[in-house]
Protein backbone atom coordinates (compact mmCIF):
# COMPACT_ATOMS: atom_id res chain seq x y z
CA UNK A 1 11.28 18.90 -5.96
CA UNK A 2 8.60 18.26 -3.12
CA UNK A 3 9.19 16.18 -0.25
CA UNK A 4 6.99 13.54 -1.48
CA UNK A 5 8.78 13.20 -4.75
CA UNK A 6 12.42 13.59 -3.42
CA UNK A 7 11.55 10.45 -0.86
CA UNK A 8 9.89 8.62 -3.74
CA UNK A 9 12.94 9.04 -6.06
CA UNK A 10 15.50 8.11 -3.52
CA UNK A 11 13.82 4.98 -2.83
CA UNK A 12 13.03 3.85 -6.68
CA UNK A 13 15.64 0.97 -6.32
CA UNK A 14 13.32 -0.98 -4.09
CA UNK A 15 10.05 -0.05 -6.26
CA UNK A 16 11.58 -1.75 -9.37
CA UNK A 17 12.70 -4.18 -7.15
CA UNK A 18 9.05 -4.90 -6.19
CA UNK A 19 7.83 -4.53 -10.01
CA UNK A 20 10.67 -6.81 -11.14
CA UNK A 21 9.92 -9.11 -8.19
CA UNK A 22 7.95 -12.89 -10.04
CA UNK A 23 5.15 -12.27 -7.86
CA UNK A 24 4.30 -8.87 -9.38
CA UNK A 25 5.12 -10.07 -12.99
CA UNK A 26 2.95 -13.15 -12.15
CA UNK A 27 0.18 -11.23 -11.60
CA UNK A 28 0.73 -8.65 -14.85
CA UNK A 29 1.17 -11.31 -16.85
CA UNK A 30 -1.77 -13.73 -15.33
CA UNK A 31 0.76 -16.67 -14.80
CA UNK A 32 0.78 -16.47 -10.87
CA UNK A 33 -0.31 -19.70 -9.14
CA UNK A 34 -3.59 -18.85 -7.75
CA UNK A 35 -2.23 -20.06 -3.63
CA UNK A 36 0.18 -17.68 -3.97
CA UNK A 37 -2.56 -15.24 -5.09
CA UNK A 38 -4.94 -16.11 -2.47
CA UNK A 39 -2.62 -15.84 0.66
CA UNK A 40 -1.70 -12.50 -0.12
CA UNK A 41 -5.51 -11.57 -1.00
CA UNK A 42 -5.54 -13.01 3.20
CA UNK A 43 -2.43 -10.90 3.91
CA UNK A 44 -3.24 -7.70 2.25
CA UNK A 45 -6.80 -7.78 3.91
CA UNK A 46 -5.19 -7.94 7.29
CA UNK A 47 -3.03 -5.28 6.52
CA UNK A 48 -5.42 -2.51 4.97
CA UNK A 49 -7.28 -3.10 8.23
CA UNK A 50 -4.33 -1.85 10.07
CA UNK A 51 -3.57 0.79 7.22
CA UNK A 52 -7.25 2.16 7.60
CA UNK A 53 -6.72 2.12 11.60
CA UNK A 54 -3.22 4.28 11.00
CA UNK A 55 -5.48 6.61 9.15
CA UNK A 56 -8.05 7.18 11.81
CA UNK A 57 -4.94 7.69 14.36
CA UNK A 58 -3.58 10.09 12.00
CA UNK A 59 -6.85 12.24 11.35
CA UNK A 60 -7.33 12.15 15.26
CA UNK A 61 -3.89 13.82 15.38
CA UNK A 62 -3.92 16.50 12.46
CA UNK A 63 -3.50 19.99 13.19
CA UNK A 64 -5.92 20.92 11.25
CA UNK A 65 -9.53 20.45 9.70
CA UNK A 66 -8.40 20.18 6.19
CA UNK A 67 -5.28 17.09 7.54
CA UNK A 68 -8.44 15.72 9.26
CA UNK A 69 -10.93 15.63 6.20
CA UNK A 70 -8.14 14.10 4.01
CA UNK A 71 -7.01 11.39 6.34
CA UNK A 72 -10.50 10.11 6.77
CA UNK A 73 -11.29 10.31 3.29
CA UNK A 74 -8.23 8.02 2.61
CA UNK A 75 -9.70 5.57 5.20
CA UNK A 76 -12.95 5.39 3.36
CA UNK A 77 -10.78 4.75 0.51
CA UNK A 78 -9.07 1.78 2.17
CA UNK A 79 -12.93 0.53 3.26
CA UNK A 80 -13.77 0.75 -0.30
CA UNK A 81 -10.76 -1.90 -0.98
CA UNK A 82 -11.53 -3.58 1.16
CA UNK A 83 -14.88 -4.37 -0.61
CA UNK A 84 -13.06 -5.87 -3.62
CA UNK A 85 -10.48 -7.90 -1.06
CA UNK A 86 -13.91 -9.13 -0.13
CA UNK A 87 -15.13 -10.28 -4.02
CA UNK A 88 -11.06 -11.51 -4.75
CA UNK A 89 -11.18 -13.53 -1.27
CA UNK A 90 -15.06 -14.99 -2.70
CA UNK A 91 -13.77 -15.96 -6.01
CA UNK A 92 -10.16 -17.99 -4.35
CA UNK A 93 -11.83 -19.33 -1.88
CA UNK A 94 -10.43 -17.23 1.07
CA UNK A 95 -11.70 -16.56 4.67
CA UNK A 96 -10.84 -13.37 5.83
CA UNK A 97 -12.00 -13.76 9.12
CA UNK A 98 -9.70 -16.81 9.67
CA UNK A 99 -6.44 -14.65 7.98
CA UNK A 100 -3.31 -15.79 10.75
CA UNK A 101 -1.33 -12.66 9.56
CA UNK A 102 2.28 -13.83 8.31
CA UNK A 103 5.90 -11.78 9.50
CA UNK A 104 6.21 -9.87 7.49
CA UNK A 105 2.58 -8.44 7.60
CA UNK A 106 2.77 -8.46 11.06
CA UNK A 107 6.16 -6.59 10.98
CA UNK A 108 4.62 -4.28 8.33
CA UNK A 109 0.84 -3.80 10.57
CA UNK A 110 3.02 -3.23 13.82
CA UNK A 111 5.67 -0.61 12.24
CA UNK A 112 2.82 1.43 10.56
CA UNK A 113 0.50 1.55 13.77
CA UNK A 114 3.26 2.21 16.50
CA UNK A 115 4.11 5.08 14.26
CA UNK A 116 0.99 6.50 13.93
CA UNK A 117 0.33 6.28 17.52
CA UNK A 118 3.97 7.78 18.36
CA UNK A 119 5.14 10.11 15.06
CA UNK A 120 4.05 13.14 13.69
CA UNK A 121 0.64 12.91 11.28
CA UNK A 122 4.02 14.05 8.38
CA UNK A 123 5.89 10.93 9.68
CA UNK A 124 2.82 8.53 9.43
CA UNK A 125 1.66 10.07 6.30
CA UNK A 126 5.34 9.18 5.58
CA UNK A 127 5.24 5.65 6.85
CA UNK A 128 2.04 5.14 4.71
CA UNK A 129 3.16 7.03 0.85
CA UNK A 130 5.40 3.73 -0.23
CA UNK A 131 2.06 1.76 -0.28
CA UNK A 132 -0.25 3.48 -2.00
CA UNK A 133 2.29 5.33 -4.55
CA UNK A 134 4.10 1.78 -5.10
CA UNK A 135 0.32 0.00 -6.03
CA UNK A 136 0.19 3.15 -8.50
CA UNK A 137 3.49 2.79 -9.86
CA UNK A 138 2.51 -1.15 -10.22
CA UNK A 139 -0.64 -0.78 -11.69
CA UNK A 140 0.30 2.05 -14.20
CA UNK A 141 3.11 -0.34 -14.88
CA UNK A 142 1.60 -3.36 -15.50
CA UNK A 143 -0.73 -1.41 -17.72
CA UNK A 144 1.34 0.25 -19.64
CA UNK A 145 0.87 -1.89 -22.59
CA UNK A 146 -3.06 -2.11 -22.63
CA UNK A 147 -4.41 -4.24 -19.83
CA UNK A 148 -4.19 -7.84 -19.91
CA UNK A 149 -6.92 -9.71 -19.90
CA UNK A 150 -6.50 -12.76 -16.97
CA UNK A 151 -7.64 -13.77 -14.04
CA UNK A 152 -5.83 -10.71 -12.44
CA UNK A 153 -7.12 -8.15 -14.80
CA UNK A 154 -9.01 -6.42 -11.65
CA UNK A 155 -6.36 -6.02 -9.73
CA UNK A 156 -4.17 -4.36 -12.47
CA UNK A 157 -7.28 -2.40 -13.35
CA UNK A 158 -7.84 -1.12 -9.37
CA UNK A 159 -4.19 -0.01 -9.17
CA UNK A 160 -3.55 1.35 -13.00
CA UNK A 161 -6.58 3.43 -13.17
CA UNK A 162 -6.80 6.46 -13.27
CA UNK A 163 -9.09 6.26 -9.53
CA UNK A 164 -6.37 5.14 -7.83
CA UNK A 165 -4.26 8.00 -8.63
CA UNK A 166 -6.00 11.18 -6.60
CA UNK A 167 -5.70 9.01 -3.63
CA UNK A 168 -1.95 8.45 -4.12
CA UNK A 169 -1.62 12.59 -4.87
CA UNK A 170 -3.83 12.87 -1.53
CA UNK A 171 -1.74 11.40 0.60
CA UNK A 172 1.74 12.46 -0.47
CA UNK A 173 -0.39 16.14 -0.23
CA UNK A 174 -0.29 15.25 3.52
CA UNK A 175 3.17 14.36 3.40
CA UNK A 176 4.27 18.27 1.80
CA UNK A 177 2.48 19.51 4.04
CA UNK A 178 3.16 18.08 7.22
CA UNK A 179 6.18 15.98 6.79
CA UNK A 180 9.63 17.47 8.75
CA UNK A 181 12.99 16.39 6.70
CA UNK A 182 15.28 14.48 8.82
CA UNK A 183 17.13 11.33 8.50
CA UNK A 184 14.15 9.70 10.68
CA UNK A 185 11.58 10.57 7.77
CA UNK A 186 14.31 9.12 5.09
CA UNK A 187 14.58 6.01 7.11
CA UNK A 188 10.80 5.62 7.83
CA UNK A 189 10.16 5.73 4.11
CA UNK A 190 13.03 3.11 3.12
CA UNK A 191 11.78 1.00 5.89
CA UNK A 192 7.65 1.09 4.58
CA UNK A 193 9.49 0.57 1.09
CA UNK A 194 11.59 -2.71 2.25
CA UNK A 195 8.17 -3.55 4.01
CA UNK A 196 6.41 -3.57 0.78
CA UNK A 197 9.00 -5.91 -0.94
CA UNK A 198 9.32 -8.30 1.76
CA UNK A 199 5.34 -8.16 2.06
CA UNK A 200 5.43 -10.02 -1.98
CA UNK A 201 8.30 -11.92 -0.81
CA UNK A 202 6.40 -13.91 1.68
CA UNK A 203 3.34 -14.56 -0.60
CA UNK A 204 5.88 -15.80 -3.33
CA UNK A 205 7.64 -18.24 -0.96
CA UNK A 206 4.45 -19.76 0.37
């Protein structure tokens, strides 16, 4: 089993967790109140800024050309969501240029950049992988029975098609092939992974 997988399997608790979680089923089934929708719309914007900033650290850092080429393409990826943040924030009525970021994004933004900045490009790719293989694992999810159609339809379309997926693959690549195995990349992983549920946590509380 690669790295990548062996990580994502130890930590499958927490992604049902997240899929089970009512803000997730709120959104696959289309009953979500739309404030709870549009502060994490605010939330997640703030946060792919930081995740696309990780990126660039991360490319800066790679040991090689092909590390940098991928991590940069991944943070073009993350500028092209943040496009449709942009259309989602439009249609709910959302500044994203007035977005306070909550705790738990904020404890989420800081733990992902002072890693990149301090780890390994393995241990940031690590720190990153729970996102973006959790929003596939959601989507795909969410999909699995033909995709709704709601007022959340794009989002479960974004994350359960089949575009989303290289980018996942791409990144837990980086992870293979740079990652170390030690109790510090286990922990980093669980921590992104906790990150992620508390992260849906705080939009369904507001």
């Amino acid at each position: 089993m690669s790295l990548s997988n062996e990580l994502w399997t130890a930590n499958h608790d927490l992604a049902l967790a997240c899929l089970e979680h009512p803000f997730v089923q709120g959104i696959g089934d289309g009953t979500l109140q739309s404030e709870k929708f549009g502060y994490y719309v605010g939330q997640d914007a703030f946060f792919l800024e930081a995740f696309a900033r990780a990126y660039s650290i991360a490319a800066a850092k790679a040991p090689d050309w092909q590390g940098f080429t991928i991590f940069h393409d991944l943070a073009s990826g993350v500028l092209e969501e943040l496009k449709l943040h942009e259309n989602y924030a439009h249609q709910w009525g959302v500044n994203l240029h007035d977005v306070e970021p909550g705790t738990a994004t904020r404890r989420y933004t800081d733990f992902l950049l002072a890693t990149a900045w301090t780890g390994e490009v393995g241990l940031t790719a690590a720190a990153m992988s729970p996102c973006m293989r959790l929003y596939a694992f959601l989507g795909t999810s969410l999909a699995a029975d033909g995709i709704p159609e709601h007022r959340y339809t794009n989002w479960i379309q974004t994350y359960g098609g089949a575009e989303f997926q290289p980018l996942t693959q791409q990144l837990d690549s980086l992870v293979d092939n740079y990652a170390v195995d030690s109790s510090k990349l286990h922990s980093t992983y669980r921590y992104a992974m906790v990150c992620e549920y508390d992260f849906f946590e705080a939009a369904w509380m507001r």
